[in-house]
Structure formats: C-alpha cells, structure tokens
C-alpha atoms as a PDB file:
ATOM      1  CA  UNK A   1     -14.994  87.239  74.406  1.00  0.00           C
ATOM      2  CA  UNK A   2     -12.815  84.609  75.976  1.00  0.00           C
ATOM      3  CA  UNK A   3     -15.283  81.860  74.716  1.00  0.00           C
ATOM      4  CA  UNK A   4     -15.756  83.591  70.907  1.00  0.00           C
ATOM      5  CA  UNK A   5     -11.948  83.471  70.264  1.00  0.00           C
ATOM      6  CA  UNK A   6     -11.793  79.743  71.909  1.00  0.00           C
ATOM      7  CA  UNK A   7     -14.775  78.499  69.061  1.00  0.00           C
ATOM      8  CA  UNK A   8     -12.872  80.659  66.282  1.00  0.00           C
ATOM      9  CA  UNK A   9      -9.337  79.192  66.815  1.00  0.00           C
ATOM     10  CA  UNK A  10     -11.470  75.848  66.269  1.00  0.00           C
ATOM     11  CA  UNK A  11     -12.036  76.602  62.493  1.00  0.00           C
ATOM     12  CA  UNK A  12      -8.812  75.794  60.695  1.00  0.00           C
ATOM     13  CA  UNK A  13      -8.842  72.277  62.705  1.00  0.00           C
ATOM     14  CA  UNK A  14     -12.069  71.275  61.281  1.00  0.00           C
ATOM     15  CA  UNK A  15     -10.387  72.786  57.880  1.00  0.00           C
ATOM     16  CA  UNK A  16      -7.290  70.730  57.833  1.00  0.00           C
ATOM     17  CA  UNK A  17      -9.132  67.615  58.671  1.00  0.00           C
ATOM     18  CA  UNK A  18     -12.027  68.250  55.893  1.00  0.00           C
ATOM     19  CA  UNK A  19      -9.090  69.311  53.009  1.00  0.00           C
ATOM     20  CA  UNK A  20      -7.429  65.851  54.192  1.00  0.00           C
ATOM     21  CA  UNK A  21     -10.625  63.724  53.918  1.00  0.00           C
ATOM     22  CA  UNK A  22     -10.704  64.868  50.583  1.00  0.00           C
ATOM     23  CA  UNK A  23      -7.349  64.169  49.501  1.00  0.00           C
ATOM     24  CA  UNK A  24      -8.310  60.717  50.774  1.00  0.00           C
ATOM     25  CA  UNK A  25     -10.767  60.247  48.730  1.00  0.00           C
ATOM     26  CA  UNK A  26      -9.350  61.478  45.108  1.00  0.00           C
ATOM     27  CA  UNK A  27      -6.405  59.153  46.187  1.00  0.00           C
ATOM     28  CA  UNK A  28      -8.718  56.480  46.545  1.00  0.00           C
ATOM     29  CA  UNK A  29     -10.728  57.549  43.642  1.00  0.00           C
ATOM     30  CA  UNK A  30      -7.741  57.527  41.634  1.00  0.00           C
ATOM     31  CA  UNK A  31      -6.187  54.091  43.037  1.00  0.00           C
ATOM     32  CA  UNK A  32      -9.518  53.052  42.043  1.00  0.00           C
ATOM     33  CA  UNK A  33      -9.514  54.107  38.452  1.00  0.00           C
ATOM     34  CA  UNK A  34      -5.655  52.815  38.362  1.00  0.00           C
ATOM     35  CA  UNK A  35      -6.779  49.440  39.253  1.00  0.00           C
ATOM     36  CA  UNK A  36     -10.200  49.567  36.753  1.00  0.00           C
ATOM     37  CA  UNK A  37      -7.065  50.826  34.098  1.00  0.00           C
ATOM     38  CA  UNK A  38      -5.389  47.560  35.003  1.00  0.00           C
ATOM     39  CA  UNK A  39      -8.079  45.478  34.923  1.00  0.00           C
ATOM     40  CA  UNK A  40      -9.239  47.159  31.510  1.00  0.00           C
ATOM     41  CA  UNK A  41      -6.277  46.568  30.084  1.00  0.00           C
ATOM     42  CA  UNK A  42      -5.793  42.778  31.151  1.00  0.00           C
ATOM     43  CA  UNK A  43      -9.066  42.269  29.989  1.00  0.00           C
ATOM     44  CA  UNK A  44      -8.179  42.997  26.345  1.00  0.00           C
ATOM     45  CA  UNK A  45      -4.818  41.350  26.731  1.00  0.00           C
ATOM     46  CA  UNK A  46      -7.687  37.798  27.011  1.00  0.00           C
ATOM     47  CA  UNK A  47      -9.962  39.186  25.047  1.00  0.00           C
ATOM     48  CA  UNK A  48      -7.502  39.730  22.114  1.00  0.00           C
ATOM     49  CA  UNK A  49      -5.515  36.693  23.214  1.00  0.00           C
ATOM     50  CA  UNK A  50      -8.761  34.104  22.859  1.00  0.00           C
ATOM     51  CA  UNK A  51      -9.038  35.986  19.316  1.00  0.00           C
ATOM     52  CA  UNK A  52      -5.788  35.127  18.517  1.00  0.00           C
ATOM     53  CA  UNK A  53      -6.242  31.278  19.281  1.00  0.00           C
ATOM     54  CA  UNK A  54      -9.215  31.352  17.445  1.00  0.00           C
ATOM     55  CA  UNK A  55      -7.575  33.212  14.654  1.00  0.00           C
ATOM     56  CA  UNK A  56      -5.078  30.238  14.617  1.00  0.00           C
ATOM     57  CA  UNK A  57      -7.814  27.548  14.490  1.00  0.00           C
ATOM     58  CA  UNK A  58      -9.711  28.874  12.112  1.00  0.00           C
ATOM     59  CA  UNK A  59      -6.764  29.155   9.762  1.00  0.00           C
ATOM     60  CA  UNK A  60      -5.802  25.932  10.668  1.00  0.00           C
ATOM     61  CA  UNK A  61      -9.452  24.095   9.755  1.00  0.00           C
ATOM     62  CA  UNK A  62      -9.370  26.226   6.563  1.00  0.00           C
ATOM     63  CA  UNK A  63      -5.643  25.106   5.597  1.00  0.00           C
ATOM     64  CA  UNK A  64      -6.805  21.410   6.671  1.00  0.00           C
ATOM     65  CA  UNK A  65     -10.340  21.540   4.414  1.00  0.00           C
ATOM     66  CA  UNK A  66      -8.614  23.361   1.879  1.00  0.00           C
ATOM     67  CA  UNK A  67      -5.359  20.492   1.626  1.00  0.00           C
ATOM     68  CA  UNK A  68      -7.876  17.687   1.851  1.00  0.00           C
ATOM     69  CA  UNK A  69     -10.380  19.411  -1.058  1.00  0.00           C
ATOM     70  CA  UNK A  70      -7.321  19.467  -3.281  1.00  0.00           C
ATOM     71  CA  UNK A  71      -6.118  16.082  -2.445  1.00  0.00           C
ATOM     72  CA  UNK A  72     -10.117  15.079  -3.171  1.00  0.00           C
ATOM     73  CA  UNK A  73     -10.190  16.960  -5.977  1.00  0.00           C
ATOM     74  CA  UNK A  74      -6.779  15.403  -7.223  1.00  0.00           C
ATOM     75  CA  UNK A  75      -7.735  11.931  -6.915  1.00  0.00           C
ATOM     76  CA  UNK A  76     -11.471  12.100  -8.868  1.00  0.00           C
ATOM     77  CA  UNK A  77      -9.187  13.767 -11.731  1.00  0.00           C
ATOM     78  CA  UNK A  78      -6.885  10.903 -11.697  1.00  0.00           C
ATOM     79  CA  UNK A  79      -9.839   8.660 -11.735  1.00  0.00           C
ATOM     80  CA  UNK A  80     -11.573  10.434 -14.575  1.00  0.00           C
ATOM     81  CA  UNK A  81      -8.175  10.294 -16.542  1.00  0.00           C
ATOM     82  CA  UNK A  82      -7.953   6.644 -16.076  1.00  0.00           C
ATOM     83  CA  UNK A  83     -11.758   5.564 -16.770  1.00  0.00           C
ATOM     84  CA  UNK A  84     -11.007   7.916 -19.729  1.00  0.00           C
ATOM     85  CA  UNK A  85      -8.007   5.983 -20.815  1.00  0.00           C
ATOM     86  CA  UNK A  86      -9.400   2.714 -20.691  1.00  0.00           C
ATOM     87  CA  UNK A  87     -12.610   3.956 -22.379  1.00  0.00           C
ATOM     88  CA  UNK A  88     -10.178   4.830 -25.283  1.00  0.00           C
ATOM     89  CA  UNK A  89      -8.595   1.932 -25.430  1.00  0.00           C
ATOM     90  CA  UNK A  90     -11.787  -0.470 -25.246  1.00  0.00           C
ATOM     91  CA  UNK A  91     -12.259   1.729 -28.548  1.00  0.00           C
ATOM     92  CA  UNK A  92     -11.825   0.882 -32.244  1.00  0.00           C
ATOM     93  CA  UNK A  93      -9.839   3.829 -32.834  1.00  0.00           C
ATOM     94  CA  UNK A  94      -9.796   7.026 -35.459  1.00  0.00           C
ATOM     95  CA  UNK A  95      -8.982   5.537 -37.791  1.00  0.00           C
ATOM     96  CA  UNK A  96     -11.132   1.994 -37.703  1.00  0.00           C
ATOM     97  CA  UNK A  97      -8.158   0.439 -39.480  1.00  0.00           C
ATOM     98  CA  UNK A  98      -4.876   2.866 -37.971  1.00  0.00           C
ATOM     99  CA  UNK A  99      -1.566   2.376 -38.171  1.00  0.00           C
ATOM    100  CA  UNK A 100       1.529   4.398 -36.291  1.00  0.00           C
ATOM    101  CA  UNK A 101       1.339   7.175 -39.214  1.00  0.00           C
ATOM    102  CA  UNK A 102      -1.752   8.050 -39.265  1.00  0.00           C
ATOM    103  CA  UNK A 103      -2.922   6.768 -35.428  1.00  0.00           C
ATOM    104  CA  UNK A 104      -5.504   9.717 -33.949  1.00  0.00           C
ATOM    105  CA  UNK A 105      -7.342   7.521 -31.283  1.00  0.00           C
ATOM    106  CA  UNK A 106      -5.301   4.354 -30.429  1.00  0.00           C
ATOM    107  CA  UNK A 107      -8.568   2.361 -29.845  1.00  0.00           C
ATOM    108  CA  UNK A 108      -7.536  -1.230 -29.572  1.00  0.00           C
ATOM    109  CA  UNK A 109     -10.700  -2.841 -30.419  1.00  0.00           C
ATOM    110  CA  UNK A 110     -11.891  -4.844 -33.299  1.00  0.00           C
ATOM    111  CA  UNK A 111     -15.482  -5.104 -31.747  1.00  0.00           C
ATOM    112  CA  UNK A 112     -17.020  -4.510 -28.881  1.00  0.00           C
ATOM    113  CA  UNK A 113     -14.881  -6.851 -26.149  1.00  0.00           C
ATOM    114  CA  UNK A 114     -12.581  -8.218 -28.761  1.00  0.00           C
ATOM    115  CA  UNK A 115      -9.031  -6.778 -28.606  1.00  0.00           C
ATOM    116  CA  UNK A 116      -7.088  -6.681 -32.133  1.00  0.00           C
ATOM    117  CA  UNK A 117      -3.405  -8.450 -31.701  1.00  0.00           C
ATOM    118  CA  UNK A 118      -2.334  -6.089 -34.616  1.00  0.00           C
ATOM    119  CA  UNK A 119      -3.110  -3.020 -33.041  1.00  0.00           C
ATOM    120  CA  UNK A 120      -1.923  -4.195 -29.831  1.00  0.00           C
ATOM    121  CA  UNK A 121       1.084  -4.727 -31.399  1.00  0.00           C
ATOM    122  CA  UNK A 122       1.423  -1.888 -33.198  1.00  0.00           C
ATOM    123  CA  UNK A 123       0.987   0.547 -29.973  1.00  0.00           C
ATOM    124  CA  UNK A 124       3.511  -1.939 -28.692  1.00  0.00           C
ATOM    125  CA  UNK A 125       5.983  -1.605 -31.031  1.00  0.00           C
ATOM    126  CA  UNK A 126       5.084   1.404 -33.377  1.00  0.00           C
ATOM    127  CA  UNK A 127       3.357   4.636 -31.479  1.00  0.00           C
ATOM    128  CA  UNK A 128       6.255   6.280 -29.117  1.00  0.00           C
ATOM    129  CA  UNK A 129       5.445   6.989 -25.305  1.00  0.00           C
ATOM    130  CA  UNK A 130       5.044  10.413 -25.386  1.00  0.00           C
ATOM    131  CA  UNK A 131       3.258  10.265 -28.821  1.00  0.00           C
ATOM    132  CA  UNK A 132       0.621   7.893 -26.922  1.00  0.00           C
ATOM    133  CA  UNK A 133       0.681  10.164 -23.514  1.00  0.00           C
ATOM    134  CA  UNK A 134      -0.269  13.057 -26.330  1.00  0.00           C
ATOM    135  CA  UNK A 135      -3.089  11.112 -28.351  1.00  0.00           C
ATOM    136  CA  UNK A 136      -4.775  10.141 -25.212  1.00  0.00           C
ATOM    137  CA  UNK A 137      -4.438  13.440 -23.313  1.00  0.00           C
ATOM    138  CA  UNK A 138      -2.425  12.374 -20.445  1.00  0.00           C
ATOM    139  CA  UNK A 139       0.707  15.034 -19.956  1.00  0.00           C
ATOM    140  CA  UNK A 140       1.786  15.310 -16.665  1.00  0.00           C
ATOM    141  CA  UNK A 141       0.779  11.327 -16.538  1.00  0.00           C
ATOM    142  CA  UNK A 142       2.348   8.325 -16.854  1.00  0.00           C
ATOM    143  CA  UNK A 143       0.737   4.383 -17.419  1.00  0.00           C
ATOM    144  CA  UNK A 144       1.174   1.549 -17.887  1.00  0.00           C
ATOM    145  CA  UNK A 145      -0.923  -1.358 -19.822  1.00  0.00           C
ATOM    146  CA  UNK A 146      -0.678  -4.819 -19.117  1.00  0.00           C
ATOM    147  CA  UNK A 147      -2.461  -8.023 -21.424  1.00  0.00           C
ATOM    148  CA  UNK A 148      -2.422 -11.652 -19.566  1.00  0.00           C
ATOM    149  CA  UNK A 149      -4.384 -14.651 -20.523  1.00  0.00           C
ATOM    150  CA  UNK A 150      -6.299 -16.090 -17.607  1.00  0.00           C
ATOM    151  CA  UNK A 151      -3.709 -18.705 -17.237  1.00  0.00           C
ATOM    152  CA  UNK A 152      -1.463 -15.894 -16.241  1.00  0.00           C
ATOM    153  CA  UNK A 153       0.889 -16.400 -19.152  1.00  0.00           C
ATOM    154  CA  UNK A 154       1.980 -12.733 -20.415  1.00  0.00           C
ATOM    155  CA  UNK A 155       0.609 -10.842 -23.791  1.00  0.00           C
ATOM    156  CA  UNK A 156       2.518  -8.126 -23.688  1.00  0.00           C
ATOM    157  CA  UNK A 157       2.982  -4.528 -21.941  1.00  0.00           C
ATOM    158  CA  UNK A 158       3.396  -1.032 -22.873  1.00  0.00           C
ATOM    159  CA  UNK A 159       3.917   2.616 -21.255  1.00  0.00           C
ATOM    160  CA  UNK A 160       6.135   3.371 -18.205  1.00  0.00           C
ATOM    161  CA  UNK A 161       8.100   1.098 -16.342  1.00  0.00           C
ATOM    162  CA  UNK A 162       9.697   3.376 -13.586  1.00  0.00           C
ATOM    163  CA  UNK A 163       9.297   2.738 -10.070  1.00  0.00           C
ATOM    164  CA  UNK A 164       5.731   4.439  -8.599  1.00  0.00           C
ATOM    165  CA  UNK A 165       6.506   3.862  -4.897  1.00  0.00           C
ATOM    166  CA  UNK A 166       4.705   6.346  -2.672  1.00  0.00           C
ATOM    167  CA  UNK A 167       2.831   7.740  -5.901  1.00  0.00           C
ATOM    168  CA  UNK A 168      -1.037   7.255  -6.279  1.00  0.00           C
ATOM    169  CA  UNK A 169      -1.676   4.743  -8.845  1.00  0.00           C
ATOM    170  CA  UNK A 170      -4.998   3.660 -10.052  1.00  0.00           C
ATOM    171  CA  UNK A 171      -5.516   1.015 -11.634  1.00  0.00           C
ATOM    172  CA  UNK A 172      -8.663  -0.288 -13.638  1.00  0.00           C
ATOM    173  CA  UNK A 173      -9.016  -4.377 -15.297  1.00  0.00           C
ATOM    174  CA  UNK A 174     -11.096  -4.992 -17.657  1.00  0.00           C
ATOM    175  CA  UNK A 175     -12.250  -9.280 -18.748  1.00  0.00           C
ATOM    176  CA  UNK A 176     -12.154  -9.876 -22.930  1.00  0.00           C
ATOM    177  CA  UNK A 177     -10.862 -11.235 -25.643  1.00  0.00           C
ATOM    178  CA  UNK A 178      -7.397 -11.109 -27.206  1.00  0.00           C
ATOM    179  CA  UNK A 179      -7.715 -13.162 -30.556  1.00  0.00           C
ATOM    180  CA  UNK A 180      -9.647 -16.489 -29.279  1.00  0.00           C
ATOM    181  CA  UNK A 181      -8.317 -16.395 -26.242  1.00  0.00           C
ATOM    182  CA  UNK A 182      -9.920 -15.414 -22.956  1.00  0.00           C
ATOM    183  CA  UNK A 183      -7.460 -11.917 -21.503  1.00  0.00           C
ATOM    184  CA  UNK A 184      -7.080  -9.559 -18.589  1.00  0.00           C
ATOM    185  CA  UNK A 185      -6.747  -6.176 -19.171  1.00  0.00           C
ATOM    186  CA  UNK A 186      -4.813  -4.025 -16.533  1.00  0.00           C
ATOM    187  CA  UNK A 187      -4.542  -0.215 -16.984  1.00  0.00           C
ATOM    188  CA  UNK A 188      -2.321   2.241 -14.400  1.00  0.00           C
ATOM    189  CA  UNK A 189      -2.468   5.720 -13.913  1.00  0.00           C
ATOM    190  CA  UNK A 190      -0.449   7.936 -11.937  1.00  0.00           C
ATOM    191  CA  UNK A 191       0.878  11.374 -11.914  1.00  0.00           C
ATOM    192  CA  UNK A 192       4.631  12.381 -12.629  1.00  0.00           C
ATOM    193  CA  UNK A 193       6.564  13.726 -15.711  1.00  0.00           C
ATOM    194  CA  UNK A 194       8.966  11.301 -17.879  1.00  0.00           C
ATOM    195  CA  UNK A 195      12.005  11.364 -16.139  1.00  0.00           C
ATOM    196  CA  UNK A 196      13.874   8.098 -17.341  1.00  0.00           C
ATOM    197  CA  UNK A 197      13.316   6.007 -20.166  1.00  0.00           C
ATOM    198  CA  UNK A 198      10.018   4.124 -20.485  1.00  0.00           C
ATOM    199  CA  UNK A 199      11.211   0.699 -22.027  1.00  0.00           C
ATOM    200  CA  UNK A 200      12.640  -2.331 -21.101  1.00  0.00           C
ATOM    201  CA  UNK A 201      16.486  -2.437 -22.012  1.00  0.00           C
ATOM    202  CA  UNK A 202      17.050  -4.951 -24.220  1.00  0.00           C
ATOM    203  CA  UNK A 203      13.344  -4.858 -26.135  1.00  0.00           C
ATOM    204  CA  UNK A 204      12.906  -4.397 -29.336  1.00  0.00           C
ATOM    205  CA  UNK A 205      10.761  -2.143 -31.852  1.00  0.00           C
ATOM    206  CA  UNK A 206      10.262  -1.023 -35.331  1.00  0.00           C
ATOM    207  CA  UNK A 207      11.054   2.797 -35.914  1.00  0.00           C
ATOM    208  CA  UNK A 208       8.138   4.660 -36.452  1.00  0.00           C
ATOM    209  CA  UNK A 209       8.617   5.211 -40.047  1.00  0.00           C
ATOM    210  CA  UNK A 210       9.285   1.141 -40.533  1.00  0.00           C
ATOM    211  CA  UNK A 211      12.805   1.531 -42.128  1.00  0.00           C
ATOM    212  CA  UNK A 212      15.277   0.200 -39.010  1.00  0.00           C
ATOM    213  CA  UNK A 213      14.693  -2.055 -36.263  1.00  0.00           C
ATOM    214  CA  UNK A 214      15.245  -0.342 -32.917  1.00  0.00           C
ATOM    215  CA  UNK A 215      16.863  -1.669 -29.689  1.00  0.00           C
ATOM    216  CA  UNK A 216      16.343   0.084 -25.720  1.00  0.00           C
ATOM    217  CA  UNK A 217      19.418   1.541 -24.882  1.00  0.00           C
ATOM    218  CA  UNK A 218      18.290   2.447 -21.296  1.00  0.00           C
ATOM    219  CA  UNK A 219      19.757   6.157 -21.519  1.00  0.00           C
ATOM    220  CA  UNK A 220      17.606   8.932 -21.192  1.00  0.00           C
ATOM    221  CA  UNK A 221      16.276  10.601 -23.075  1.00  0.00           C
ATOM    222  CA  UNK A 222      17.147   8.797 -26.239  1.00  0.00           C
ATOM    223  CA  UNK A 223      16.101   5.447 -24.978  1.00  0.00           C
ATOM    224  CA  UNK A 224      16.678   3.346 -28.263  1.00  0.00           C
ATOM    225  CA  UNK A 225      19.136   2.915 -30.700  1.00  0.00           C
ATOM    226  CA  UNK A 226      19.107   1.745 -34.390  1.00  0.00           C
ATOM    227  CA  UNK A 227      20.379  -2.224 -34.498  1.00  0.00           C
ATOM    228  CA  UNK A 228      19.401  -2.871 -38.205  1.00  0.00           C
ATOM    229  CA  UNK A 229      18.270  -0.739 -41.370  1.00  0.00           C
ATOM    230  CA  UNK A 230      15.502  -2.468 -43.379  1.00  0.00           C
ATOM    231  CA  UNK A 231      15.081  -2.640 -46.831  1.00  0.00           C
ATOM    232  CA  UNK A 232      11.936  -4.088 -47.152  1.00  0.00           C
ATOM    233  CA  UNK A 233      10.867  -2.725 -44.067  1.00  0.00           C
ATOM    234  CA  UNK A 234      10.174  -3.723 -40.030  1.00  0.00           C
ATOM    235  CA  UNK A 235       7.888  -6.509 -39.329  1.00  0.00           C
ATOM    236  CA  UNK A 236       6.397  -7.908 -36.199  1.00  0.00           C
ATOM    237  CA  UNK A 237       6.192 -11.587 -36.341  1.00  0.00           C
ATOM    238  CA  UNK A 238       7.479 -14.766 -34.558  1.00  0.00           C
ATOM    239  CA  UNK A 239       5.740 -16.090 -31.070  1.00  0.00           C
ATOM    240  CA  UNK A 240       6.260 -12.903 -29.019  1.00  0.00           C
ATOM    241  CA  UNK A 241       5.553 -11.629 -31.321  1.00  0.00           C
ATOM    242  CA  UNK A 242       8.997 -10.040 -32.074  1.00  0.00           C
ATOM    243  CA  UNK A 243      10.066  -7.075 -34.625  1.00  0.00           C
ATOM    244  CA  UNK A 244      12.670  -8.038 -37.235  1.00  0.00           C
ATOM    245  CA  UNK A 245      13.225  -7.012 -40.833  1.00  0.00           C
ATOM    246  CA  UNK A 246      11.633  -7.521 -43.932  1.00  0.00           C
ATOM    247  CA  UNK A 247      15.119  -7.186 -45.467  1.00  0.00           C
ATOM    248  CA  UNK A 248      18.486  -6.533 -44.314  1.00  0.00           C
ATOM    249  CA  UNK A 249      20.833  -4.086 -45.999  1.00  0.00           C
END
C-alpha cells in the first residue's frame, strides 16, 4: 500500500512538468510568429520602398522624354515656320503686282530667283510689323530679314530688331538676285511676343496710307511719329533708297 501511494504522489510532478513544457512551447511558438510578424512587416517596408524608387524613376524618365518631346517638337515647328517664311518670300506675291493696300502674300519675287527692289522696298517701308507677322502667319513670332550684296555692302533690313540672346533663332540664306546685282538673303525666326518697338530710331517710312512721312520714335508701342504731311504723297527714292515727299504742305 506503502508503494501504491509512493507511485500516486508521483502524478502531479510529471503534471507540472508536462503543463510547463507546453507553456514553453506556445511561448516559443508565439516568439516565433512575433519575429515572422517582424520580418513580414520589414519585408513590405523594402518591398514598398524599392516601389517607391521605382515610382520616382519612372516619373522621372517620363517627365525627361516628355520635356525633351516638347522641346523636339518645338524646334521642327520653328523650322517649319521659317522654311515657310522664306518660301513666301521667294514668292511673287497675291497680288503679282501688290502694294501696302492691297498686300495678301508679301512675295518678294519678280521671277523665280530675282528679288523686286520695289517690293522690297515697299515691305520695308510700307507693310507694318505686325501687319507682316499677320500676312505670313507668324503670331507668337518674331524675324528678321536681312539683303547684302556679296561684297557685303548692306540692301536693307526689315522685322525685329530686339535682342534674341538665349532665344532659339533659326536662321535660313538663300543666293539671288536683287536688281542686277548678285544678293544674300538672310531670314530669322524665333519665338517671343512684340514687346518693344521693332524699328531702328531714327529710320524713316511712308505711312501706310502714303499721305505723311513717318519717323521711329523708339517708344513702345507707338514706335513712329508723323515728321511731314504730303500732298502729293510719300515716295521712296534717293540711294538708300530713302522715303520723302512728293509734296510738302
């Protein structure tokens, strides 16, 4: 009986130690699953921090390709309005025979590589700036035309004289004729808004309706002032050639 109650009494001791191997182990299982929580977690903290990097390059590339497509696609229009220009202007005009009232297509052409001194002239001294920018389709443009002789001596200019530094200019020549003499053609192109006056102060033009000769005052936006009424209306003449009047009232 002695030895029955000595193996009973053994029972809870096997008990305790069984109940504490299992705490054991759901402490371990749940350190476990703690630490695979962790690691889970810091897993998606990469995971969602190499998306976010590549978020940020992709957007990048994109914002790049996308700048440099409109600078691209910027620069072939600036082409195609200067190539456009010049085509115009190696033109004989609508009308053949135009004058500043009646100007449509400020061709400048008598024949194919011949330019006209009177229409030159005219544009120089008749059609306004902005009347030209209008004719030829070029708002939000400016240019500028230059005629030499191959001995460099100047023909004459027209168009915008303002400063283009740091702008985009194009600029096209074209070899012809200017009367009987052998000429250079230069046309520029860039993009900008009139935003100062587009003559040279001091030059001189007829009006556009031929009754006053004109004088560049330099002040924007009015740019020229009336010198002289003419009677008999403005001519161009002289070896410039130079507007004056027909007759002086």
């Amino acid at each position: 009986m002695a030895q029955g109650s000595g193996h009973g009494a053994q029972s809870p001791g096997l008990g305790a130690r069984g109940h504490g191997t299992i705490c054991e182990r759901n402490e371990k299982r749940e350190r476990n699953m703690k630490k695979k929580g962790q690691s889970q977690v810091i897993d998606m903290m990469i995971a969602f921090s190499i998306l976010f990097v590549a978020l940020i390059a992709i957007f990048s590339f994109f914002s790049f390709y996308s700048a440099r497509l409109q600078e691209n696609i910027a620069r072939e229009d600036l082409h195609e309005k200067a190539f456009t220009f010049t085509d115009i202007l190696l033109s004989e005009g609508k009308p053949k025979d135009w004058n500043y009232s009646n100007v449509q297509i400020m061709g400048l052409e008598r024949h194919q590589g011949y330019i006209e001194p009177g229409k030159f002239n005219a544009l120089r001294f008749y059609v306004d700036y902005e009347k030209a920018k209008n004719l030829s389709g070029l708002n939000g443009f400016q240019f500028y035309i230059n005629l030499t002789k191959f001995d460099g001596s100047a023909i004459g200019g027209y168009g915008s004289v303002e400063n283009v530094g740091g702008k985009e200019v194009i600029s096209l020549r074209r070899v012809l004729f200017y009367g009987i003499d052998n000429a250079r053609l230069e046309v520029r192109i860039w993009r900008g808004e009139t935003s100062a006056c587009t003559c040279q102060v001091g030059s001189r033009r007829c009006a556009g309706d031929g009754s006053a000769l004109e004088e560049c005052t330099g002040t924007y936006p009015t740019c020229w002032s009336v010198v002289q009424q003419c009677a008999q209306g403005c001519v161009i003449g002289g070896v410039l050639p130079a507007p004056t009047c027909g007759g002086i009232e």
